[in-house]
N, C-alpha and C. Protein backbone atom coordinates (compact mmCIF):
# COMPACT_ATOMS: atom_id res chain seq x y z
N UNK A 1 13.62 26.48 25.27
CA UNK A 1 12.42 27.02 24.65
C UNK A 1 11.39 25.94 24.48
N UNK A 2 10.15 26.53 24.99
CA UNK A 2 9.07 25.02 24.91
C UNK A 2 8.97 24.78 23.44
N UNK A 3 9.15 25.79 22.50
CA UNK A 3 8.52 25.46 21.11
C UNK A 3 9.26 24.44 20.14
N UNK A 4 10.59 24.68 20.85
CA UNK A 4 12.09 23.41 19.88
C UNK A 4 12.08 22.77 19.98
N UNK A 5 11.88 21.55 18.89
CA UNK A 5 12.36 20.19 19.23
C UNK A 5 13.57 19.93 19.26
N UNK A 6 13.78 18.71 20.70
CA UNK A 6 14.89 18.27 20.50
C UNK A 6 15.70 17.50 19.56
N UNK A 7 17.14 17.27 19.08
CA UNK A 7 17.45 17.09 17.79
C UNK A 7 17.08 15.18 17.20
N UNK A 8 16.70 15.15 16.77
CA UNK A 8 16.51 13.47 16.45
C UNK A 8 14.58 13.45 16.17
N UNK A 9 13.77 14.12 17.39
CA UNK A 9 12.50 13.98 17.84
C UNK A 9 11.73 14.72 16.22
N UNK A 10 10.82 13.78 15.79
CA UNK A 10 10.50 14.09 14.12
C UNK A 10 9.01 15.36 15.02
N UNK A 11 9.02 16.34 14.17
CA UNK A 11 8.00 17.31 13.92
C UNK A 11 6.88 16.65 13.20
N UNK A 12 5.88 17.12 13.90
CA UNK A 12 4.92 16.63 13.34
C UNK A 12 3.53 18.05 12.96
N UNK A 13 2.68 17.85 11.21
CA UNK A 13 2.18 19.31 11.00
C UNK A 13 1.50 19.52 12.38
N UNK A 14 0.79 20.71 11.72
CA UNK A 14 -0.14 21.02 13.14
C UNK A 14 -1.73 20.38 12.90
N UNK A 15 -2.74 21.60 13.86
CA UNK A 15 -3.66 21.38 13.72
C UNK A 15 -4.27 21.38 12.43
N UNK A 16 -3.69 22.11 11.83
CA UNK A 16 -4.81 22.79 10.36
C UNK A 16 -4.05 21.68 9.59
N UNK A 17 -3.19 20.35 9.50
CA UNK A 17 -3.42 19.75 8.55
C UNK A 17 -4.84 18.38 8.87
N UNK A 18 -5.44 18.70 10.06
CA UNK A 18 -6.26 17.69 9.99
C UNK A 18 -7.51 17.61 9.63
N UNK A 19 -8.04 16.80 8.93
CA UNK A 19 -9.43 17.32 7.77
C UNK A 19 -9.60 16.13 7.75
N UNK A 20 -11.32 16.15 7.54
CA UNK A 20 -12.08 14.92 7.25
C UNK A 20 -12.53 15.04 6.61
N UNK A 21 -13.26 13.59 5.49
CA UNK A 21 -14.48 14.09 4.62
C UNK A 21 -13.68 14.09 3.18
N UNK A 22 -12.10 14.16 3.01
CA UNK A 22 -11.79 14.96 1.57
C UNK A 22 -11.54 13.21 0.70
N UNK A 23 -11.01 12.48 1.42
CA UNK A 23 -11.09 10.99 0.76
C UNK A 23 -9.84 10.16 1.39
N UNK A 24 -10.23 9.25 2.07
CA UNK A 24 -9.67 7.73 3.03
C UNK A 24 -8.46 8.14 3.25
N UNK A 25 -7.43 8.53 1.82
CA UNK A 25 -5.70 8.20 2.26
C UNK A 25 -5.83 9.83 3.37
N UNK A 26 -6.25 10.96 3.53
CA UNK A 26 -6.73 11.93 3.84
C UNK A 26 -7.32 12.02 5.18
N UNK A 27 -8.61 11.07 5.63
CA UNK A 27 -8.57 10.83 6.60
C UNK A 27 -8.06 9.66 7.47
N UNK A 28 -7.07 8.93 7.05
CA UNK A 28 -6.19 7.85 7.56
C UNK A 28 -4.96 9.14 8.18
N UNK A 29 -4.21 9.89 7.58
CA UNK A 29 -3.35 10.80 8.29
C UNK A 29 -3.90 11.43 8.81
N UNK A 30 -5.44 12.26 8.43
CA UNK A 30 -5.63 13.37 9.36
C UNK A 30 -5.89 12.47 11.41
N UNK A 31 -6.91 11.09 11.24
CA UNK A 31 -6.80 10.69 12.19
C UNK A 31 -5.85 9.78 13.19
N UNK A 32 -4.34 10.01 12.42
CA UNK A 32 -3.23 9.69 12.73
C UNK A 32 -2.72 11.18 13.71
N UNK A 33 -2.72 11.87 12.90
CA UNK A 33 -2.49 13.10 13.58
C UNK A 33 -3.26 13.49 14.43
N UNK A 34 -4.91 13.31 14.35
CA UNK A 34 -5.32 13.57 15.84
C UNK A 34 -5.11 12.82 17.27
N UNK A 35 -4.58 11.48 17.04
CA UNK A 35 -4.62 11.07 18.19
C UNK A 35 -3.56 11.05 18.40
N UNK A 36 -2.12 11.47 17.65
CA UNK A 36 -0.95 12.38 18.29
C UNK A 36 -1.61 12.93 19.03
N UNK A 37 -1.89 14.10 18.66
CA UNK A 37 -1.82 15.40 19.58
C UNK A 37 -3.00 14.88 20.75
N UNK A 38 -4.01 14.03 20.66
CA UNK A 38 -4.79 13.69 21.08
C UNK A 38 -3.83 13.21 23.06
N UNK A 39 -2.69 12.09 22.28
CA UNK A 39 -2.12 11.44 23.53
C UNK A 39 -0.85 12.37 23.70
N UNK A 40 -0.59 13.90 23.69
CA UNK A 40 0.12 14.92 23.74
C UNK A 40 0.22 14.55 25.65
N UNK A 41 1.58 14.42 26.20
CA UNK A 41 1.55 14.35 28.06
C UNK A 41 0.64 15.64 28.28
N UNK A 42 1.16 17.01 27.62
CA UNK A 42 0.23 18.21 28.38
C UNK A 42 -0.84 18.27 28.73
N UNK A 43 -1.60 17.78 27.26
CA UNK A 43 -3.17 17.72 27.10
C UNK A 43 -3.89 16.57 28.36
N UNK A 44 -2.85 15.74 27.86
CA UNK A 44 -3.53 14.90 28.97
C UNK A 44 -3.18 14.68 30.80
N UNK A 45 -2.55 15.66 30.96
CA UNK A 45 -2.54 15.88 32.12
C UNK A 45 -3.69 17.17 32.54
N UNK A 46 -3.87 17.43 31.50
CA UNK A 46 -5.12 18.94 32.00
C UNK A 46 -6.26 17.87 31.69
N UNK A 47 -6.23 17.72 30.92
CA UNK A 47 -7.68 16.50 30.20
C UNK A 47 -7.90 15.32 31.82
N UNK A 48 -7.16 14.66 31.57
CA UNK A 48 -7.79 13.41 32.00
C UNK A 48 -8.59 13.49 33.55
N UNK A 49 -7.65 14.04 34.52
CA UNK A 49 -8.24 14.29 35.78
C UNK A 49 -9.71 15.25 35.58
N UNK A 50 -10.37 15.79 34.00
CA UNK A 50 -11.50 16.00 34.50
C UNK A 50 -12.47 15.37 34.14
N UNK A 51 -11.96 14.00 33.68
CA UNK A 51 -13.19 13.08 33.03
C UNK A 51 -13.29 12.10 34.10
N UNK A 52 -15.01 11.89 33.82
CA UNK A 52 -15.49 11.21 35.11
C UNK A 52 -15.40 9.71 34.66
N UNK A 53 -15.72 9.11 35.35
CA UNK A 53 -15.46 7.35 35.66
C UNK A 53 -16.27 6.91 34.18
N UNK A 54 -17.00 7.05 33.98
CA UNK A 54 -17.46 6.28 32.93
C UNK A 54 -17.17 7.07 31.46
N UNK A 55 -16.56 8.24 31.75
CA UNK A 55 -16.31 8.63 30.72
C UNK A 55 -14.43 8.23 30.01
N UNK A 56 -13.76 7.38 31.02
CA UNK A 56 -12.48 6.62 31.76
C UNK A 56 -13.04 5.34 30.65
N UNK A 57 -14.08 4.85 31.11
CA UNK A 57 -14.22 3.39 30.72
C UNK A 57 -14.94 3.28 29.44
N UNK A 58 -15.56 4.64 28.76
CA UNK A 58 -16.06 4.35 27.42
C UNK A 58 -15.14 4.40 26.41
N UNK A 59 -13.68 5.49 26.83
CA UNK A 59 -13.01 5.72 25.88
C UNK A 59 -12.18 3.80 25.79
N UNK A 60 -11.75 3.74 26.98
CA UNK A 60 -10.95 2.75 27.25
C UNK A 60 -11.74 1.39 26.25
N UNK A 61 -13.25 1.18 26.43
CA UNK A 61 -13.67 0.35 25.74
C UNK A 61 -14.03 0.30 24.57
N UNK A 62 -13.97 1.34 24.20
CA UNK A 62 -14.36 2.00 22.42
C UNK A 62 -12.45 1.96 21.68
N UNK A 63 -11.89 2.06 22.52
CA UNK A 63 -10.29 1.53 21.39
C UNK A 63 -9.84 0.52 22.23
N UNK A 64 -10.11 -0.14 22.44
CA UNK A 64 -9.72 -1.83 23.06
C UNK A 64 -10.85 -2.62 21.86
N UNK A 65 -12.03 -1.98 22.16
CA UNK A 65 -13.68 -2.53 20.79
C UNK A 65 -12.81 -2.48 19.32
N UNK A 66 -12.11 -1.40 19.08
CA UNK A 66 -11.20 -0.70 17.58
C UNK A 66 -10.15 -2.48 17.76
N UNK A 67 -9.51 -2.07 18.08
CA UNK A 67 -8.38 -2.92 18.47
C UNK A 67 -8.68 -4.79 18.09
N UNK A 68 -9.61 -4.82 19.23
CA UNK A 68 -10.15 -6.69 19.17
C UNK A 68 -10.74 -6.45 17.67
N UNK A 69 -11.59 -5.60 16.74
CA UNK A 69 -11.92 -5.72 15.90
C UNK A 69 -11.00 -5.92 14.57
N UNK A 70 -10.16 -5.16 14.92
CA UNK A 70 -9.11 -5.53 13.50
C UNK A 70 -7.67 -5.80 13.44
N UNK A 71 -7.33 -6.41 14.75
CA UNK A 71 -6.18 -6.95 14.99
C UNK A 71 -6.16 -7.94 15.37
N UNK A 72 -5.41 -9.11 15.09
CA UNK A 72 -5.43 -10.72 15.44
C UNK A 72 -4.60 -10.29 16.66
N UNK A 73 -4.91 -11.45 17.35
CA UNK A 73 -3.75 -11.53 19.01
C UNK A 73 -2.74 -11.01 18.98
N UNK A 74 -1.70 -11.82 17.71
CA UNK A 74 -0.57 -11.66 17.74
C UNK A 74 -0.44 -10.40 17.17
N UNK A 75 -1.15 -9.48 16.54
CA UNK A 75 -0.74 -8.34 16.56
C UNK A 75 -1.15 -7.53 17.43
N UNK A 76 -2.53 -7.21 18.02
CA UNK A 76 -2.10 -6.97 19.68
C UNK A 76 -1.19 -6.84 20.53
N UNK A 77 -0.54 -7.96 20.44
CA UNK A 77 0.45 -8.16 21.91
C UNK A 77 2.03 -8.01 21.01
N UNK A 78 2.08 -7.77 19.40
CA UNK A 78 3.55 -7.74 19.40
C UNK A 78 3.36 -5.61 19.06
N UNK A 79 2.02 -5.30 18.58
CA UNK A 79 2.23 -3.48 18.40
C UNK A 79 1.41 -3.11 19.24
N UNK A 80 0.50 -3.30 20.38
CA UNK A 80 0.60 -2.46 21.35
C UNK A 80 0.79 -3.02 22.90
N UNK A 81 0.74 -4.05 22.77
CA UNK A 81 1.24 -4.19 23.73
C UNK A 81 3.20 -4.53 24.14
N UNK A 82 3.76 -4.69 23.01
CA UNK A 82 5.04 -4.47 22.24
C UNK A 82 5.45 -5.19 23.27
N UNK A 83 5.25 -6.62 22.86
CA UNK A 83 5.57 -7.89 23.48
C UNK A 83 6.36 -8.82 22.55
């Protein structure tokens, strides 16, 4: 069944718990949860092949921009690049 998780794999809410605007600890999970579902394989196999080249390299440079801004090297390369 597509809808079951397999046993161990944690559930995560859905759409309707994500909300902005209500106060920080609030939108720290809600935008935790969007970019779950955000990097979902499905979505992004329908998604990605229809974004064009620079729309490839703004996302890519707008969270690499996130990233160099508030992570030292070594955390870079030991949580995402999990070195």
């Amino acid at each position: 069944m597509k809808n079951r998780r397999e046993k161990g794999q944690q559930q995560h809410p859905g759409p309707a718990a994500i909300v902005f605007g209500f106060d920080r600890a609030t939108d720290e999970q809600s935008l935790c949860l969007f970019l779950q579902r955000f990097a979902d394989k499905e979505l992004l196999d329908v998604l990605l092949p229809r974004l064009e080249d620079n729309e490839i390299s703004a996302t890519v440079d707008s969270l690499t921009g996130i990233m160099r801004k508030h992570l030292s090297e070594k955390e870079y390369h030991r949580l995402f690049l999990a070195e």
